[in-house]
N, C-alpha and C. Protein backbone atom coordinates (compact mmCIF):
# COMPACT_ATOMS: atom_id res chain seq x y z
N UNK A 1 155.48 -95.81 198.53
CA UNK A 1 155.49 -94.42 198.13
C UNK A 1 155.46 -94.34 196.62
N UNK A 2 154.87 -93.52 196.27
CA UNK A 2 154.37 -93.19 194.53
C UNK A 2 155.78 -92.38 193.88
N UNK A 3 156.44 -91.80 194.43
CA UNK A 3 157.87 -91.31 194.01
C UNK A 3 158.89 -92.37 193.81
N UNK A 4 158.78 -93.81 194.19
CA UNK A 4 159.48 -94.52 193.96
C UNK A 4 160.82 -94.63 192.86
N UNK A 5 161.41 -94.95 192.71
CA UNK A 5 162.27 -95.42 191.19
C UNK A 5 161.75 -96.39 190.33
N UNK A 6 160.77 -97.32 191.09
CA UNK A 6 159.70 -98.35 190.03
C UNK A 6 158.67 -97.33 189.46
N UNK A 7 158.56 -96.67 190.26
CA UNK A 7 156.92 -95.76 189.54
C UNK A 7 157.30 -95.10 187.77
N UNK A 8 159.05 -94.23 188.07
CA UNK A 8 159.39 -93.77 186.48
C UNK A 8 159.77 -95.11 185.27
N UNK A 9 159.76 -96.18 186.07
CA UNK A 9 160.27 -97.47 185.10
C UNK A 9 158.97 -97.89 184.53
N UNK A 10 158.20 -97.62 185.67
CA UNK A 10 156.60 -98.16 184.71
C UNK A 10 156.03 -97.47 183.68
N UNK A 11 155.96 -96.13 184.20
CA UNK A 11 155.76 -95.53 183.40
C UNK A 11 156.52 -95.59 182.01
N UNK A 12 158.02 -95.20 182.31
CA UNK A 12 158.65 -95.24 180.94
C UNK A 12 158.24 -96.60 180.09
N UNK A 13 157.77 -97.77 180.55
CA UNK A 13 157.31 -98.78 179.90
C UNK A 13 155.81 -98.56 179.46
N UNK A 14 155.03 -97.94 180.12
CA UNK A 14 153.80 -97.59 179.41
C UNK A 14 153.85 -96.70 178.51
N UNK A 15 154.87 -95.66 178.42
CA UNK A 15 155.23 -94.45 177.54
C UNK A 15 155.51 -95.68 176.42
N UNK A 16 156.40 -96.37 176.23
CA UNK A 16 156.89 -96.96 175.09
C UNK A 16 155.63 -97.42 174.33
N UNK A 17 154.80 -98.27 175.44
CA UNK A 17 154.11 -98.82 174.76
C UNK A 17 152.81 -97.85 174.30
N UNK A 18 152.89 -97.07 174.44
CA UNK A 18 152.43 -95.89 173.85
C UNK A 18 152.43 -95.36 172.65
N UNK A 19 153.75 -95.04 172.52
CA UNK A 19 154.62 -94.94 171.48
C UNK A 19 154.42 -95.90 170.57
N UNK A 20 154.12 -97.25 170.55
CA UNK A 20 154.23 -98.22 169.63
C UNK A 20 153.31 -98.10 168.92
N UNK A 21 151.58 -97.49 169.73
CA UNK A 21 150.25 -97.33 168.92
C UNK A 21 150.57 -96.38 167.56
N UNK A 22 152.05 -95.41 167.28
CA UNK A 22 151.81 -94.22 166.95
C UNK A 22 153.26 -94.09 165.71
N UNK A 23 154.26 -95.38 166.06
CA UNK A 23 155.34 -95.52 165.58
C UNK A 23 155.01 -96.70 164.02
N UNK A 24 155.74 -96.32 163.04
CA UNK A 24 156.01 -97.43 162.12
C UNK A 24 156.65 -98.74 162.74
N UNK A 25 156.00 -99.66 162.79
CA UNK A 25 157.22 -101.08 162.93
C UNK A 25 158.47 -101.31 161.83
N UNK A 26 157.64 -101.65 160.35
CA UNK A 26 158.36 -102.17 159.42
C UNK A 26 157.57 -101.57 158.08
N UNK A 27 158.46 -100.93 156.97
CA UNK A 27 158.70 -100.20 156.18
C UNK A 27 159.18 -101.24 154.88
N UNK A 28 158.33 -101.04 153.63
CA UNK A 28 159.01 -101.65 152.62
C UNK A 28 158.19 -101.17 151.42
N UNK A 29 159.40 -100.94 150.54
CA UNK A 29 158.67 -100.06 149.14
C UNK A 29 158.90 -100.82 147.91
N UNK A 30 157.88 -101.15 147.08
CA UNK A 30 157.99 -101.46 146.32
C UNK A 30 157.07 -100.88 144.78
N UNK A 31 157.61 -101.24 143.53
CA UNK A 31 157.05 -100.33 142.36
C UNK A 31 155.46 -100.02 142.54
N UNK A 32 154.49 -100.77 143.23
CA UNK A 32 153.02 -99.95 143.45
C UNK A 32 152.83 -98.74 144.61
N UNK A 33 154.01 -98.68 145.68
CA UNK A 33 153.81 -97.40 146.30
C UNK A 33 154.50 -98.05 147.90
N UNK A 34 154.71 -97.72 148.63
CA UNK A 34 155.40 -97.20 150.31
C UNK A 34 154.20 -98.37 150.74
N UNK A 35 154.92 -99.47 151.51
CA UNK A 35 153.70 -99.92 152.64
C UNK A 35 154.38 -99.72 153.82
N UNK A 36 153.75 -99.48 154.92
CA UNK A 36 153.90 -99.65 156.14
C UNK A 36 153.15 -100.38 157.42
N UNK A 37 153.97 -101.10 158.45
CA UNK A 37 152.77 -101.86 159.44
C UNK A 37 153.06 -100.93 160.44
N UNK A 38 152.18 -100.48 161.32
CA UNK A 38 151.53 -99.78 163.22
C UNK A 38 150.72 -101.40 163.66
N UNK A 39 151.02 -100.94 164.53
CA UNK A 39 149.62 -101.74 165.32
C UNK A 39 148.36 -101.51 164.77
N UNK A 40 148.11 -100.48 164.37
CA UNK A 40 146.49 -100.41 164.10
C UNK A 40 146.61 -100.85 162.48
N UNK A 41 147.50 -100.93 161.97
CA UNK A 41 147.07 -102.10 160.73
C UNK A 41 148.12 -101.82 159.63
N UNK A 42 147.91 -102.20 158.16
CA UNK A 42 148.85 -101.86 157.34
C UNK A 42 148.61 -100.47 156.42
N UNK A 43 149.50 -99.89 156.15
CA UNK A 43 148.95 -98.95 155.27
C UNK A 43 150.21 -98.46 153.76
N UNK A 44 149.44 -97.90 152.61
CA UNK A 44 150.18 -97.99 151.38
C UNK A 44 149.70 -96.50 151.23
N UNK A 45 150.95 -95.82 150.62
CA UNK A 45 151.15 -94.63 150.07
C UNK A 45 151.63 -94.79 148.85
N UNK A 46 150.37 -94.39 148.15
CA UNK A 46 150.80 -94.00 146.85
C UNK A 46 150.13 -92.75 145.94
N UNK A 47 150.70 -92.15 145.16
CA UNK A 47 150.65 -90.88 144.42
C UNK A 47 150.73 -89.82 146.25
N UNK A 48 151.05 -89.95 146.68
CA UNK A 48 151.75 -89.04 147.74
C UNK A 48 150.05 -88.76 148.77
N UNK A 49 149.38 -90.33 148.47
CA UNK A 49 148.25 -90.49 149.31
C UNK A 49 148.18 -91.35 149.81
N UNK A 50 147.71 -91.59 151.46
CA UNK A 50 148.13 -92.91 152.39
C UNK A 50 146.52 -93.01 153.08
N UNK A 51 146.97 -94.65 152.39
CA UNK A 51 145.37 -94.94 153.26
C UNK A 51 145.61 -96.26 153.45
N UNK A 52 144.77 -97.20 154.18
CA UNK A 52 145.03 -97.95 155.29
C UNK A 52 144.27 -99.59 154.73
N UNK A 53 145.21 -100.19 154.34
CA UNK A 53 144.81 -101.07 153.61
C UNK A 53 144.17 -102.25 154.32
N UNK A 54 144.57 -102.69 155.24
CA UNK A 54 143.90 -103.67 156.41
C UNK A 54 144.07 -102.97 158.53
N UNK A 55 142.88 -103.02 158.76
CA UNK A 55 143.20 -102.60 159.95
C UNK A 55 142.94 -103.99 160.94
N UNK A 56 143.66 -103.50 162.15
CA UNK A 56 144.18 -104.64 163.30
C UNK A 56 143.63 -104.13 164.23
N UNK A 57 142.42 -104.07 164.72
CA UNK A 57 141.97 -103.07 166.14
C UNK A 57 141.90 -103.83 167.43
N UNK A 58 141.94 -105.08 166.80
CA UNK A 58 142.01 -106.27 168.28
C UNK A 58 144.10 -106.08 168.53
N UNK A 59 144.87 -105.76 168.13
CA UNK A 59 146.27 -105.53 167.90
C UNK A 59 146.09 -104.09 168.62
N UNK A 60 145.55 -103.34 168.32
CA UNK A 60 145.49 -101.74 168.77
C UNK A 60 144.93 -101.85 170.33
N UNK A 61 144.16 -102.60 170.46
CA UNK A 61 143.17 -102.64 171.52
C UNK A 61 143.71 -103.29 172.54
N UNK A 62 144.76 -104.50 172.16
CA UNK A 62 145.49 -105.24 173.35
C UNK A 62 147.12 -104.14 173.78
N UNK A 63 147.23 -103.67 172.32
CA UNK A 63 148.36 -102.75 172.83
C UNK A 63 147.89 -101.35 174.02
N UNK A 64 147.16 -101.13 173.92
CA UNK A 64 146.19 -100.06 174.53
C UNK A 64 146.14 -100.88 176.11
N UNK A 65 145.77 -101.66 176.46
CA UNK A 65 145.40 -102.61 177.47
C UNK A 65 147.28 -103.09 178.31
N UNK A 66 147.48 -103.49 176.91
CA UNK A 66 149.22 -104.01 178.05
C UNK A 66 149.79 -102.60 178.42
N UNK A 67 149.06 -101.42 178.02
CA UNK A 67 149.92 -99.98 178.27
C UNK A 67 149.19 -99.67 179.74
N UNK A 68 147.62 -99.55 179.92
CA UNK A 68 147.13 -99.70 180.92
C UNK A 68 147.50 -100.00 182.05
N UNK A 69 147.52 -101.68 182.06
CA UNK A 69 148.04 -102.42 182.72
C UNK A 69 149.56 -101.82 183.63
N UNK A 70 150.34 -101.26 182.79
CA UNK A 70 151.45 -100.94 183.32
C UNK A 70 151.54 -99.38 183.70
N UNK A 71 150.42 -98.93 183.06
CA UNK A 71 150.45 -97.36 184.19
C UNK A 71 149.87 -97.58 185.35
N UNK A 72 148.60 -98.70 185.53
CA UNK A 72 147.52 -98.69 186.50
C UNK A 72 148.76 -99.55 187.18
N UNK A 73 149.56 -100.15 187.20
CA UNK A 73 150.27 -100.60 188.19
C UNK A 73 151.59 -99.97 189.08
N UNK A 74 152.00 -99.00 188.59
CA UNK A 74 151.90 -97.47 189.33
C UNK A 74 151.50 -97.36 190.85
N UNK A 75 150.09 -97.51 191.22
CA UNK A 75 149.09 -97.56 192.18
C UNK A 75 148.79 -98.44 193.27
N UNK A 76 149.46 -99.40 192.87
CA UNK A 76 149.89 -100.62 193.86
C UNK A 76 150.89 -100.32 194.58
N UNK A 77 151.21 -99.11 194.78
CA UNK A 77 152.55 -99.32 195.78
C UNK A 77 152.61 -100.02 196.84
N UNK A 78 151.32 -99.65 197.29
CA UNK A 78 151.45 -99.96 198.70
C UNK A 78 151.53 -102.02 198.65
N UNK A 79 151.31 -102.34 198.28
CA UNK A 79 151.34 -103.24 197.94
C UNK A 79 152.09 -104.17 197.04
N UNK A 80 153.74 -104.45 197.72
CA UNK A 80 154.89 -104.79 197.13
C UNK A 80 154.86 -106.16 195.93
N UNK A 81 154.32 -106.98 196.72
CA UNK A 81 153.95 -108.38 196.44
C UNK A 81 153.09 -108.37 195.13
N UNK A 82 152.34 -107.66 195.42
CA UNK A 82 151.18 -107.56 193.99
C UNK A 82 151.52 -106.82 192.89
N UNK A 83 152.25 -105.98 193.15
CA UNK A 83 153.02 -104.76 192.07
C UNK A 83 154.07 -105.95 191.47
N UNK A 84 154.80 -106.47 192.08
CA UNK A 84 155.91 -107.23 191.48
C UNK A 84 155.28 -108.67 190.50
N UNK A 85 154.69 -109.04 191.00
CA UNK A 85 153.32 -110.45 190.23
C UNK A 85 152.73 -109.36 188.75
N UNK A 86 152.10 -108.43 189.15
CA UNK A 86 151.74 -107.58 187.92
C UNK A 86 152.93 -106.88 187.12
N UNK A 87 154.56 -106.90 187.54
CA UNK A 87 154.98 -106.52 186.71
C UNK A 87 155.44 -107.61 185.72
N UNK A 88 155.85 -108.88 186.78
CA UNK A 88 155.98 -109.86 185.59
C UNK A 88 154.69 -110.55 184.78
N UNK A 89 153.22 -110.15 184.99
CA UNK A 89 152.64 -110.34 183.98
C UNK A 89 152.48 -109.71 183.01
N UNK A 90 153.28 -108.59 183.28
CA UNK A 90 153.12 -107.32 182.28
C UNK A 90 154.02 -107.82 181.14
N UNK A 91 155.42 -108.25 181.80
CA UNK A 91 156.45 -108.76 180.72
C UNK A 91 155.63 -109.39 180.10
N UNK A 92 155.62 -110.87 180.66
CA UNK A 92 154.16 -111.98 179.75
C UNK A 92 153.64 -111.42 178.41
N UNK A 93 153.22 -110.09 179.16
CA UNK A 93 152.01 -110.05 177.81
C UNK A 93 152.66 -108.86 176.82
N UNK A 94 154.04 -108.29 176.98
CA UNK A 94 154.43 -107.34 176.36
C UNK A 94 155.34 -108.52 175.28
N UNK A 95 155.55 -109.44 175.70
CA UNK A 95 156.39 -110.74 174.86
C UNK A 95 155.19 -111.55 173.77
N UNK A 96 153.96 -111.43 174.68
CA UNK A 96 152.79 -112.30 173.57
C UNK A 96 152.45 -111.38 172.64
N UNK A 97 152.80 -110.03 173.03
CA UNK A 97 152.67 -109.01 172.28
C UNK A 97 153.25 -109.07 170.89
N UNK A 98 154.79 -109.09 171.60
CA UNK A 98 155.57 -108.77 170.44
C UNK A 98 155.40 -109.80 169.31
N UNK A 99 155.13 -111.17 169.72
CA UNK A 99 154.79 -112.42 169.03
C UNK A 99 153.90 -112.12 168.10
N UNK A 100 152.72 -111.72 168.67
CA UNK A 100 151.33 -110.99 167.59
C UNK A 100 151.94 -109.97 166.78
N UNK A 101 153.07 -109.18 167.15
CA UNK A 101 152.70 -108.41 166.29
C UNK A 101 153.68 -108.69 164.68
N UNK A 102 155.06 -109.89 165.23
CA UNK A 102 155.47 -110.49 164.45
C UNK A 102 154.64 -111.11 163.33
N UNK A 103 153.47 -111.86 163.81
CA UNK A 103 153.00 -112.57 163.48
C UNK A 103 152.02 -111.48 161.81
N UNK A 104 151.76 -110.50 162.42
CA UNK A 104 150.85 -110.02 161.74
C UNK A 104 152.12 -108.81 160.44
N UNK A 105 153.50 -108.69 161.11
CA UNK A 105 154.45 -108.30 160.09
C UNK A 105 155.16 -108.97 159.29
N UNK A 106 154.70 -110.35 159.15
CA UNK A 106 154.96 -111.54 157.66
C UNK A 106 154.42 -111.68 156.88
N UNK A 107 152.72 -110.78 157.39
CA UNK A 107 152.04 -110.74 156.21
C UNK A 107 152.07 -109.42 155.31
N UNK A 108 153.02 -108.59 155.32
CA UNK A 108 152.83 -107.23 154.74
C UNK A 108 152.94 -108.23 153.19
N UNK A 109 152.04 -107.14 152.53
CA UNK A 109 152.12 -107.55 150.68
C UNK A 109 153.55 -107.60 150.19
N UNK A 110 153.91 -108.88 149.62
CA UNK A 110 155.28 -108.75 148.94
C UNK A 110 156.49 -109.02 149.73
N UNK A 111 156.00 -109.95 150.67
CA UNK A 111 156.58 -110.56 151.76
C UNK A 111 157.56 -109.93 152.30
N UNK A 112 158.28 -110.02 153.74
CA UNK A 112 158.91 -109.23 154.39
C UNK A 112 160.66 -109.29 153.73
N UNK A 113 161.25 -109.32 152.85
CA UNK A 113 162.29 -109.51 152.35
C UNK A 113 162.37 -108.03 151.55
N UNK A 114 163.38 -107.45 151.95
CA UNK A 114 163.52 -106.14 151.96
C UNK A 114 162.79 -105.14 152.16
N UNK A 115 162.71 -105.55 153.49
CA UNK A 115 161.55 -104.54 153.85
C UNK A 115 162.60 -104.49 155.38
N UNK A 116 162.33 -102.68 155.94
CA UNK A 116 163.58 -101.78 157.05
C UNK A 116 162.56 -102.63 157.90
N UNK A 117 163.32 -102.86 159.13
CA UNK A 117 162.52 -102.71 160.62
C UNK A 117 162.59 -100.77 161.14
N UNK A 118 162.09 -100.29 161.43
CA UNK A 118 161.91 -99.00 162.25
C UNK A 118 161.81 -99.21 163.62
N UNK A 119 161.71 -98.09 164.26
CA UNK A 119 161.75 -97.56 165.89
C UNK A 119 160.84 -98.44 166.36
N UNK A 120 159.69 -98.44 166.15
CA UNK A 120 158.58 -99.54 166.83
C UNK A 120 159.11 -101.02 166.67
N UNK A 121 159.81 -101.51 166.01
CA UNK A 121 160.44 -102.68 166.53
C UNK A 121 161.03 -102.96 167.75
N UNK A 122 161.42 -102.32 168.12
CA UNK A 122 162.26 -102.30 169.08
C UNK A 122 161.73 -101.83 170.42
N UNK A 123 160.49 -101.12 170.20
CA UNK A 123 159.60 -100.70 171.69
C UNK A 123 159.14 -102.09 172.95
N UNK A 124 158.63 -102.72 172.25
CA UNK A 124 158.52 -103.66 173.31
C UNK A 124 160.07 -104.13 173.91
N UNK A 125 161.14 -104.39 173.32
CA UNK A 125 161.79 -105.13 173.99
C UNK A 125 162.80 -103.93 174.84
N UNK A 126 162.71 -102.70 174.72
CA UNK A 126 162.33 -101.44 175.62
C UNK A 126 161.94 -101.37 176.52
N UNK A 127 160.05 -101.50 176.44
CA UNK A 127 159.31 -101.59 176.94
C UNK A 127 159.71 -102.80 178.13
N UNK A 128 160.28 -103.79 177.84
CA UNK A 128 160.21 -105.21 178.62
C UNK A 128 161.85 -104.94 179.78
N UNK A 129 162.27 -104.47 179.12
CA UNK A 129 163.73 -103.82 180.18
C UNK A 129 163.18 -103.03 180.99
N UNK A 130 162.58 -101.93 180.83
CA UNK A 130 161.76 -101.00 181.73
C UNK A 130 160.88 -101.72 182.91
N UNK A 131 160.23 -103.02 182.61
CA UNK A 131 159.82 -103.14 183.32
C UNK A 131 160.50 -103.93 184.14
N UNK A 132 161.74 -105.11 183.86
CA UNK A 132 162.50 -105.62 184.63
C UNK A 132 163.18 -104.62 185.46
N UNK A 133 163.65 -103.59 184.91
CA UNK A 133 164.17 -102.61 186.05
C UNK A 133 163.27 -101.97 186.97
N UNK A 134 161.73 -102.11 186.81
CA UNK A 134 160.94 -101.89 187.68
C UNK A 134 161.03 -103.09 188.84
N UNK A 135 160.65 -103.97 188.48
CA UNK A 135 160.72 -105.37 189.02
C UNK A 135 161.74 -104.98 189.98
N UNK A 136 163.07 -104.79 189.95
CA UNK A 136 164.41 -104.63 190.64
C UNK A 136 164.11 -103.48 191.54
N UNK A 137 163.44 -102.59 191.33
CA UNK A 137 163.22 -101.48 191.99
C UNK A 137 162.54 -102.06 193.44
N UNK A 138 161.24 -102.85 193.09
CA UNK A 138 160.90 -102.98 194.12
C UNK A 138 160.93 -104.31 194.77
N UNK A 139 161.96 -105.11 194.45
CA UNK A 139 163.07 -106.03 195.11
C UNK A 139 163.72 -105.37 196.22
N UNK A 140 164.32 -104.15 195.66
CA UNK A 140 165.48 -103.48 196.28
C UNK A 140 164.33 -102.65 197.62
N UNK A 141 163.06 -101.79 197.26
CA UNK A 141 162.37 -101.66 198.34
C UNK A 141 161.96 -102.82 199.36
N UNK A 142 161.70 -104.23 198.96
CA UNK A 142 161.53 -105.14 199.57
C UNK A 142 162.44 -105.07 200.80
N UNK A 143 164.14 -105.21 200.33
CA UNK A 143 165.11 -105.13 201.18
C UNK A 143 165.29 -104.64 202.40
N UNK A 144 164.80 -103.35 201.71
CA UNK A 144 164.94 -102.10 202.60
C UNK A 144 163.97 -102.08 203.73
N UNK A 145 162.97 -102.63 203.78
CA UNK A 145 162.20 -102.51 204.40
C UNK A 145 162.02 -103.65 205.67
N UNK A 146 162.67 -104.93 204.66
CA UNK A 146 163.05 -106.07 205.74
C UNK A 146 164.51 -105.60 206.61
N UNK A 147 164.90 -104.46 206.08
CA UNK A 147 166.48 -104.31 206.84
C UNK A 147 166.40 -103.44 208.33
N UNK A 148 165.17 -102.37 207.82
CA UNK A 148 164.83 -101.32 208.57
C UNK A 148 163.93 -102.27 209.92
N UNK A 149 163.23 -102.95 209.27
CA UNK A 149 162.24 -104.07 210.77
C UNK A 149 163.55 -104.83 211.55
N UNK A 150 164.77 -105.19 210.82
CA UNK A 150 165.31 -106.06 211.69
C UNK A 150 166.35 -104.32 212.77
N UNK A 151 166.35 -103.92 212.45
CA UNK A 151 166.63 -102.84 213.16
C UNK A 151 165.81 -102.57 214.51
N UNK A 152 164.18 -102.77 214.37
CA UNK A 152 163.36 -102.15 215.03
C UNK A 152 163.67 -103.05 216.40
């Protein structure tokens, strides 16, 4: 059934990762002007003008895809076994995620040493609870369903 308690966990994990296309990760200012990293790349504000100094669209494009992934799996209800395999590949790739996107927040100009983490730090590993509590959701339907046959 699509009303499930896994169906709002997926979602809320695709919402996050949503959210991440649209959130600052990491924030750091220094005397040439404000930089900031998104997924879609780095960007510098200065004289109270922001423009986008390197863009990441293969970063934008996989975040876009692991968000997919976890709404379109939603739709599998009927199909316990396969929903649960796709949620833990979802973790997988919300973790290779976060790795990339580490990877690409060491290179902000002027190296990462005093420089804030923000809200988008923290989305994937959000994002990755959401989906373990999905996972559990439909464990717990598993149950239920083997409890109700031994009944029959």
């Amino acid at each position: 059934m699509i009303q499930r308690v896994q169906s709002v966990w997926l979602f809320l994990a695709s919402l996050t990762l949503f959210f991440l296309l649209i959130l600052p990760i990491l924030t750091k200012q220094s005397n040439t002007g404000d930089f900031w990293f998104q997924v879609g790349g780095f960007y510098q504000r200065t004289n109270n003008i922001a423009h986008r100094i390197e863009s990441y669209t293969a970063l934008f494009g996989g975040t876009i895809l692991v968000g997919l992934i976890c709404l379109g799996n939603i739709f599998t209800f009927r199909n316990r076994t396969l929903q649960k395999r796709i949620v833990l590949l979802t973790i997988v790739l919300i973790l290779a995620l976060a790795g990339w996107i580490a990877s690409y927040a060491l290179k902000i100009p002027g190296g990462i040493d005093g420089a804030t983490f923000n809200i988008g730090a923290y989305l994937p590993i959000l994002s990755v609870l959401f989906c373990a509590l999905a996972h559990r959701g439909i464990r717990k339907d598993e149950q239920l369903i083997r409890s109700a046959d031994r009944l029959r």
